[in-house]
Protein backbone atom coordinates (compact mmCIF):
# COMPACT_ATOMS: atom_id res chain seq x y z
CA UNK A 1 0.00 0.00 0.00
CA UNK A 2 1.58 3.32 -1.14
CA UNK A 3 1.11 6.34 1.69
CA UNK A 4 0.05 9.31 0.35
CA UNK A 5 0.81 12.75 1.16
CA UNK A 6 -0.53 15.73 0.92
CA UNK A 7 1.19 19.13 -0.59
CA UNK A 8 1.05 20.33 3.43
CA UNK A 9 2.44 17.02 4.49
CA UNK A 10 4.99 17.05 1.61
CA UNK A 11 6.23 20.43 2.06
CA UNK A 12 6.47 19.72 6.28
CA UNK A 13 8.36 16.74 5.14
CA UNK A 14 10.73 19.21 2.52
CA UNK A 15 11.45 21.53 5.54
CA UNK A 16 12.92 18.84 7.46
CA UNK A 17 15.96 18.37 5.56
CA UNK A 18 15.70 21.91 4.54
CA UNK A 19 18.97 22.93 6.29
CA UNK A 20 19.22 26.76 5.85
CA UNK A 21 22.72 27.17 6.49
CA UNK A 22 24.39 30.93 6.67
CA UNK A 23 27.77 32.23 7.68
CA UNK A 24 29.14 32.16 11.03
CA UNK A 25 27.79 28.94 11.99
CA UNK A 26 29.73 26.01 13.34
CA UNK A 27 28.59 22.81 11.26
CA UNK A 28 29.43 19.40 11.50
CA UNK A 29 30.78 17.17 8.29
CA UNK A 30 32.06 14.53 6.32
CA UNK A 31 34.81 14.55 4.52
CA UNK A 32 33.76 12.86 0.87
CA UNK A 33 36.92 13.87 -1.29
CA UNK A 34 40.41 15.71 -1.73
CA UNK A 35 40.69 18.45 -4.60
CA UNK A 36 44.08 19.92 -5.09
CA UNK A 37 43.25 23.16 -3.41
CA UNK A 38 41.25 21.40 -0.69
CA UNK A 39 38.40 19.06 0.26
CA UNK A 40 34.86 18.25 -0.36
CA UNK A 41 32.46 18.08 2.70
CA UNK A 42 29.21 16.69 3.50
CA UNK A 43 27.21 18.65 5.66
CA UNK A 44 23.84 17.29 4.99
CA UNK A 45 22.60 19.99 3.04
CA UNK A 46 21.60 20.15 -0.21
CA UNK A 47 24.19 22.14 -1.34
CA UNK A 48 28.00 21.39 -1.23
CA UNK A 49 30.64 22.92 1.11
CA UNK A 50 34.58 23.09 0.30
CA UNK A 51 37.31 23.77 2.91
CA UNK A 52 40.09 25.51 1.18
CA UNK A 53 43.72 24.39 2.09
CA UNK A 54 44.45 28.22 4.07
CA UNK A 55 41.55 26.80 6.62
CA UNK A 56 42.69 23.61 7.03
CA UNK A 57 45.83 24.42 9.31
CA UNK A 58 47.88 27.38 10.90
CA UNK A 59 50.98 25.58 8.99
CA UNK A 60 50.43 26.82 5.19
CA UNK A 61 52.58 23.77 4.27
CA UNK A 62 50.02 21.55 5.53
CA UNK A 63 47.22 19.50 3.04
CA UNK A 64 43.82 18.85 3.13
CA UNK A 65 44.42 15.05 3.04
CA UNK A 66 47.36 15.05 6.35
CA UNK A 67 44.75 16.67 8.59
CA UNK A 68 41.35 15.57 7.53
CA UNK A 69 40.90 12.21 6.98
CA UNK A 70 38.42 10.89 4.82
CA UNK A 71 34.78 9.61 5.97
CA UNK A 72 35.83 11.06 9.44
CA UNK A 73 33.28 13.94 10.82
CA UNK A 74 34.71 17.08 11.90
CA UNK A 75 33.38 20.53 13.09
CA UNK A 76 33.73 23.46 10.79
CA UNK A 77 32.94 27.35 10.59
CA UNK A 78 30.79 28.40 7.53
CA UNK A 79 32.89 31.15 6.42
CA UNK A 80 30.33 32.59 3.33
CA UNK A 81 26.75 32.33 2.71
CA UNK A 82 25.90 29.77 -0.21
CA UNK A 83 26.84 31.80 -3.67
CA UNK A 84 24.74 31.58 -6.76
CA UNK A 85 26.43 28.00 -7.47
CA UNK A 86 25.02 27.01 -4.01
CA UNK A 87 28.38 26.63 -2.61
CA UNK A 88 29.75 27.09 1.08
CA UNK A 89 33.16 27.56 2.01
CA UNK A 90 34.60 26.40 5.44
CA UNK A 91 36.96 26.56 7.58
CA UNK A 92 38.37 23.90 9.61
CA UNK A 93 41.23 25.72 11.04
CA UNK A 94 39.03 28.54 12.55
CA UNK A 95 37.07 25.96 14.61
CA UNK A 96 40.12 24.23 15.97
CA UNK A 97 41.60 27.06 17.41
CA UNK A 98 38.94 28.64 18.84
CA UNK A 99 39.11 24.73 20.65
CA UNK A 100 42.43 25.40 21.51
CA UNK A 101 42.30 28.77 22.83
CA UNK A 102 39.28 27.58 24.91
CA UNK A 103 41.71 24.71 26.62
CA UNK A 104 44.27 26.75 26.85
CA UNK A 105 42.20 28.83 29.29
CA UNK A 106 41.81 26.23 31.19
CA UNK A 107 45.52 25.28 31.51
CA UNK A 108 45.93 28.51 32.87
CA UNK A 109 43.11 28.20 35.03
CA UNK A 110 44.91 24.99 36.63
CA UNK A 111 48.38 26.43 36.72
CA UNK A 112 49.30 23.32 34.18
CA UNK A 113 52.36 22.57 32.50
CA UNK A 114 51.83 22.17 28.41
CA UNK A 115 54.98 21.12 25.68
CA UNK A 116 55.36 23.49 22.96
CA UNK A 117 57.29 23.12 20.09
CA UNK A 118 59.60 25.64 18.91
CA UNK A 119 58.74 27.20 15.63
CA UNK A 120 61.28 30.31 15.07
CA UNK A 121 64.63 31.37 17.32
CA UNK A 122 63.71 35.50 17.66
CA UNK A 123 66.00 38.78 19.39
CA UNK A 124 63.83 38.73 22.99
CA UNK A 125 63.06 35.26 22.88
CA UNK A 126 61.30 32.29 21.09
CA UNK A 127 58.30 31.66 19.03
CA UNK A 128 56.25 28.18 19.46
CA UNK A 129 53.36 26.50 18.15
CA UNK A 130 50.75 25.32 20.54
CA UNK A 131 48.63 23.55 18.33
CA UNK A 132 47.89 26.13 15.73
CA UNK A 133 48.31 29.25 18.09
CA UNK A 134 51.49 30.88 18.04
CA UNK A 135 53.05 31.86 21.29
CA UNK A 136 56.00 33.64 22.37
CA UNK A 137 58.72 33.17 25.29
CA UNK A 138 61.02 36.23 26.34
CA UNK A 139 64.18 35.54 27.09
CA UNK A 140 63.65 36.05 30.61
CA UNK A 141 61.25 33.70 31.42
CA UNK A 142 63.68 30.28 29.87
CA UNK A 143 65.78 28.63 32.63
CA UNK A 144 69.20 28.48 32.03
CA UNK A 145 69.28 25.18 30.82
CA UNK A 146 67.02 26.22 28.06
CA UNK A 147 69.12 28.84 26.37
CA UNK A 148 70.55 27.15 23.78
CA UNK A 149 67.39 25.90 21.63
CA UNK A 150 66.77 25.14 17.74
CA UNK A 151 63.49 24.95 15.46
CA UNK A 152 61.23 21.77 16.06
CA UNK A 153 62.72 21.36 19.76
CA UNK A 154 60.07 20.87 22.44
CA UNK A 155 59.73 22.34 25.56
CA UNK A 156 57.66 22.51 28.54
CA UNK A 157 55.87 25.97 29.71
CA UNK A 158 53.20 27.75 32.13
CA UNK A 159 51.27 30.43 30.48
CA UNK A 160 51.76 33.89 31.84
CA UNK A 161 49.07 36.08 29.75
CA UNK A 162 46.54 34.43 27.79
CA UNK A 163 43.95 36.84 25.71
CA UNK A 164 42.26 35.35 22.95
CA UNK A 165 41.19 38.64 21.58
CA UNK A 166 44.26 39.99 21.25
CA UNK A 167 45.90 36.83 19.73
CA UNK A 168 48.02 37.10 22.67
CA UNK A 169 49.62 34.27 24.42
CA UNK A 170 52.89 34.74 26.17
CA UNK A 171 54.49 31.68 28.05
CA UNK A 172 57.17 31.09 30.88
CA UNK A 173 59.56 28.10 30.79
CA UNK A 174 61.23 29.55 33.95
CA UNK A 175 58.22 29.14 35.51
CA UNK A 176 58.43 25.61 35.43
CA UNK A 177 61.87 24.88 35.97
CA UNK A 178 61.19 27.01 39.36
CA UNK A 179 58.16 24.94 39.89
CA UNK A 180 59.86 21.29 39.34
CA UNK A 181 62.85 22.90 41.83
CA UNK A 182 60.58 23.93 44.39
CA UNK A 183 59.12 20.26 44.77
CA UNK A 184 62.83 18.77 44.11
CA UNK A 185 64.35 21.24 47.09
CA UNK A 186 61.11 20.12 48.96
CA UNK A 187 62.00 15.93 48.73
CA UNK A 188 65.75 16.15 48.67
CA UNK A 189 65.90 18.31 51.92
CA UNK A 190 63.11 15.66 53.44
CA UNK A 191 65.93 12.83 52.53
CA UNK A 192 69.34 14.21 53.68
CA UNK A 193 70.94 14.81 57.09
CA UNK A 194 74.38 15.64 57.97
CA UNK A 195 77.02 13.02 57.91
CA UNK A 196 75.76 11.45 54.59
CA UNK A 197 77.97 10.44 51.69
CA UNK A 198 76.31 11.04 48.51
CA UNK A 199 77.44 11.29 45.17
CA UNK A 200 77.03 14.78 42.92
CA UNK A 201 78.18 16.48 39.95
CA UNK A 202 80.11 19.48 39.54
CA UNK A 203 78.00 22.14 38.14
CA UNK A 204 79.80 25.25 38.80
CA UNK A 205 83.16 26.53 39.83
CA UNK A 206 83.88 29.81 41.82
CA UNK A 207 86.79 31.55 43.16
CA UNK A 208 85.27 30.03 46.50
CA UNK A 209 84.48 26.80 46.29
CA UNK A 210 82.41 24.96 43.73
CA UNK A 211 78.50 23.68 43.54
CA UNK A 212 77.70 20.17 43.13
CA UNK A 213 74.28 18.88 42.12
CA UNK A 214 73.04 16.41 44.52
CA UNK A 215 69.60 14.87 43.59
CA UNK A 216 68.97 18.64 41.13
CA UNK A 217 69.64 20.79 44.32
CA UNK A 218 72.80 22.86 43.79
CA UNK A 219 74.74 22.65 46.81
CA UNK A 220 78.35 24.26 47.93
CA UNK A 221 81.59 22.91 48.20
CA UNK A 222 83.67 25.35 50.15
CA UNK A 223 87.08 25.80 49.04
CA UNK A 224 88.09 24.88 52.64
CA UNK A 225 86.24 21.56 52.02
CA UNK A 226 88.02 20.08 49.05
CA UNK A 227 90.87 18.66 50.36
CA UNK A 228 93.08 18.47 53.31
CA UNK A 229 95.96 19.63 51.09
CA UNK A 230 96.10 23.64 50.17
CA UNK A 231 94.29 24.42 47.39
CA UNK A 232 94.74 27.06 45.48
CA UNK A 233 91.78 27.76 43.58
CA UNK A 234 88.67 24.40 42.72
CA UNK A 235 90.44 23.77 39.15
CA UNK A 236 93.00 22.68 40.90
CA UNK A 237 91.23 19.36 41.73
CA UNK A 238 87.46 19.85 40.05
CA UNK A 239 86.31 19.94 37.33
CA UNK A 240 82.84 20.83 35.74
CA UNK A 241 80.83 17.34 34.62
CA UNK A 242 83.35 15.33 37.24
CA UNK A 243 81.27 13.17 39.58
CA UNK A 244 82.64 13.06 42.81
CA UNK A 245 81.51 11.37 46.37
CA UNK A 246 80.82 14.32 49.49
CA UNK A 247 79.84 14.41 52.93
CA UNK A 248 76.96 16.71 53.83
CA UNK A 249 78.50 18.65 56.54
CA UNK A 250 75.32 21.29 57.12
CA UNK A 251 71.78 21.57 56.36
CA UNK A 252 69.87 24.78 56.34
CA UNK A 253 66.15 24.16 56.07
CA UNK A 254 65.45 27.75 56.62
CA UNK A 255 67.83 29.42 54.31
CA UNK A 256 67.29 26.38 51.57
CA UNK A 257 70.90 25.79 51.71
CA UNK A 258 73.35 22.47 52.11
CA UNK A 259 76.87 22.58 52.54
CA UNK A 260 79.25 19.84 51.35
CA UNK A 261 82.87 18.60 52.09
CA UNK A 262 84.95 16.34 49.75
CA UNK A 263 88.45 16.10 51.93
CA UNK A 264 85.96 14.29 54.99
CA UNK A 265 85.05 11.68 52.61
CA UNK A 266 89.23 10.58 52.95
CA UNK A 267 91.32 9.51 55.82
CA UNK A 268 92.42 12.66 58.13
CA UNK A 269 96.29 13.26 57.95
CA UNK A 270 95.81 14.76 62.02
CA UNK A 271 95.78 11.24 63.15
CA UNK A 272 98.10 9.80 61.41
CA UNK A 273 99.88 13.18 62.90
CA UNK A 274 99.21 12.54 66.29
CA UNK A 275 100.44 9.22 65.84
CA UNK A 276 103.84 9.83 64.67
CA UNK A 277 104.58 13.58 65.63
CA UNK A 278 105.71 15.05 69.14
CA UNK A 279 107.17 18.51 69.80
CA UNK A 280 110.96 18.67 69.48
CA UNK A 281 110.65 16.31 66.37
CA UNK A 282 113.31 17.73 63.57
CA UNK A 283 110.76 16.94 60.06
CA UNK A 284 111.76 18.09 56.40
CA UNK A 285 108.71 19.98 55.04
CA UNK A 286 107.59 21.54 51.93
CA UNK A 287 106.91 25.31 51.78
CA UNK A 288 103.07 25.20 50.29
CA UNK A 289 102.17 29.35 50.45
CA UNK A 290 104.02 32.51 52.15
CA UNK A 291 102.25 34.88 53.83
CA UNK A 292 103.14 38.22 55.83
CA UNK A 293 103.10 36.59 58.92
CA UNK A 294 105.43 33.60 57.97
CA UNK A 295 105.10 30.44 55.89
CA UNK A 296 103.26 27.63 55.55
CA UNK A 297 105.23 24.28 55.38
CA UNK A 298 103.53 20.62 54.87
CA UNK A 299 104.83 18.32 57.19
CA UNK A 300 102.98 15.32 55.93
CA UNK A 301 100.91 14.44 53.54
CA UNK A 302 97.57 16.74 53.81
CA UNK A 303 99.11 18.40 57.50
CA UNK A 304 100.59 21.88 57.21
CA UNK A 305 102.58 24.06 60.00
CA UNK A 306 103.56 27.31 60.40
CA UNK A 307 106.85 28.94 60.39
CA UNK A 308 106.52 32.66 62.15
CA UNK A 309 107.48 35.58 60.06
CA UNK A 310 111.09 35.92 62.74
CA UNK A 311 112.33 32.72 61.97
CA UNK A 312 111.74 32.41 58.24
CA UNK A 313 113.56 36.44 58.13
CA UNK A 314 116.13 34.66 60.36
CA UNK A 315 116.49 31.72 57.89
CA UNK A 316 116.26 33.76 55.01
CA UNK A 317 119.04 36.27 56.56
CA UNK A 318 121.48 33.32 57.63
CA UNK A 319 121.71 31.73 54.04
CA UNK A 320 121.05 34.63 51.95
CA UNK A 321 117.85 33.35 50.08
CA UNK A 322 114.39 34.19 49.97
CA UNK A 323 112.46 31.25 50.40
CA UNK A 324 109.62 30.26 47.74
CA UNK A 325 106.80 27.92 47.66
CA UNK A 326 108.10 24.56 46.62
CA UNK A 327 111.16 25.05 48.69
CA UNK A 328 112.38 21.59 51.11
CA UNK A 329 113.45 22.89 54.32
CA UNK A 330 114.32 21.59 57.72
CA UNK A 331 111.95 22.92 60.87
CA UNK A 332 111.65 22.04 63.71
CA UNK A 333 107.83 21.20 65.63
CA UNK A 334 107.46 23.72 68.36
CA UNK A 335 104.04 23.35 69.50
CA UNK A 336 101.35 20.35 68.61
CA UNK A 337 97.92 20.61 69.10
CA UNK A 338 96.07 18.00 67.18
CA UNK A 339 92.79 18.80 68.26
CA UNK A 340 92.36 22.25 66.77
CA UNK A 341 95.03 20.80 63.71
CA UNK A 342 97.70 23.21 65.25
CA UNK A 343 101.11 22.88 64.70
CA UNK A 344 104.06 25.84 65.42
CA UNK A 345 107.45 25.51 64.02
CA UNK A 346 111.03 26.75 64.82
CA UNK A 347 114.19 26.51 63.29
CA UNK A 348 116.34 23.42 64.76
CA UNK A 349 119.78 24.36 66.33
CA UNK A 350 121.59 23.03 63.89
CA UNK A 351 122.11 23.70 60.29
CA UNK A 352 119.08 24.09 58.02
CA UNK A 353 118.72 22.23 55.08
CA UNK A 354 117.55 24.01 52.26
CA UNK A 355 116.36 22.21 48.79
CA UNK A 356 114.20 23.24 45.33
């Protein structure tokens, strides 16, 4: 039996697929076919709708086919009313970043970390893709260990400013990095306690000591601390990258800081001192620095002593030398005090012996 309708019925039933489409609205379709300049759409009208290649992606380079994908539906923005060939033109592109700037907001909103890619090295900073919107980072907001960056790299950031309107979107990777080290300080300063050994890397060497990374917190290496031998200056013995083996000596939960000393994590020269010097002994040392008030003369290994300004003038007088760091001479041990690493020297009665 064949239903009939009637014209009312027929043109209620005409209305319903009647889609009257106009620009500005968002539309979902199916991708039918690939042109060279684009791709065909279905969006269930009776008219057809083309997405040119400039509103498929942000990236120019990009085609039709290697972001839509054929008999997939997607959202897209009717960008023109239907024309007298009752075609629309969409854009694909315009939808997807209006999606992206919308999450974005809410990554802000959370404080969350996002990966970026780096799209162009600039003067002030960098420029990076975040899916389709561009975005910048000043130079000032990249930790230090982000300096050095090329084209395609990724990297994480927070956003700072966000304003869609403006096509405005500046991001921090400092931010992060300060972030990640806040909750690093927080667990590593939770873990240690004085009289550990742990092991950390050189990071950075100063006039005064150098900083060794221990578990990413940056912690100092007095210059007093490297060995029980004088050192001149950290190069001496360190070097940047070198992975050495410390003793935390001090903990500062207050001030954030931790202290470190290498020369405790070897055998102390004072008892080996204690064992086999006295006062009165007659020992051959080696002049390590000279200062105004005398000179400084290793005894043993890693144990120095000091000869008073009035007996190295007296020595220097009697044998008509000056006296130089390197110098072998004969002394004579004075005073010992092995607790407070103390030892005086004199010159013995007899004749000094002096050697390069």
């Amino acid at each position: 039996m064949v239903e009939k309708y009637s014209d009312k019925d027929f043109d209620e039933l005409l209305a319903k697929y009647d889609y009257s489409f106009k620009r500005g609205d968002i539309v979902k379709g199916v991708v039918c076919a690939y042109e060279s300049d684009g791709a065909i759409v279905d969006i269930g009208s009776k008219s057809t709708a083309f997405v040119p290649s400039y509103e498929v992606s942000a990236d120019r380079k990009a085609k039709a086919e290697d972001v839509l994908e054929k008999g997939v539906e997607y959202e897209f923005l009717i960008t023109n009313d239907c024309d007298e060939n009752g075609k629309f033109n969409l854009s694909y592109k315009k939808v997807h970043l209006a999606h992206t700037w919308a999450e974005l907001a809410k990554v802000k909103e959370a404080d969350e970390t996002i990966a970026v890619v780096i799209s162009q090295v600039v003067k002030g900073g960098l420029i990076v893709d975040v899916s389709g919107v561009q975005g910048f980072i000043p130079q000032g907001q990249l930790c230090a260990r982000e300096t050095i960056c090329n084209v395609g790299d990724k990297i994480d950031v927070k956003i700072l400013t966000l304003d869609k309107s403006q096509n405005n979107l500046i991001l921090s990777n400092r931010k992060v990095y300060e972030t990640n080290m806040a909750e690093t300080r927080k667990n590593v300063f939770a873990q240690i306690e004085v009289g550990q050994v742990v092991k950390g890397e050189v990071v950075r060497i100063t006039d005064f000591g150098a900083f060794v990374n221990i578990g990413g917190v940056d912690c100092l290496l007095p210059l007093s601390q490297i060995s029980w031998k004088w050192v001149e200056h950290p190069t001496d013995l360190l070097k940047v990258g070198q992975e050495i083996n410390v003793e935390i000596i001090d903990v500062d939960h207050d001030k954030q800081r931790i202290s470190l000393s290498l020369k405790n994590t070897e055998p102390d020269p004072w008892i080996k001192a204690e064992e086999e010097l006295k006062e009165g002994d007659i020992k051959e040392g080696v002049v390590t620095r000279i200062k105004g008030f005398g000179a400084f003369i290793e005894v043993l290994p890693g144990v120095e002593a000091l000869l008073p300004q009035s007996a190295l003038a007296e020595l220097q007088n009697e044998k008509n030398i000056i006296v130089k760091a390197g110098d072998k001479i004969d002394t004579k041990i004075i005073k010992f005090n092995p607790k407070d690493k103390r030892i005086s020297l004199g010159l013995p009665t007899d004749d000094v012996s002096i050697s390069e």
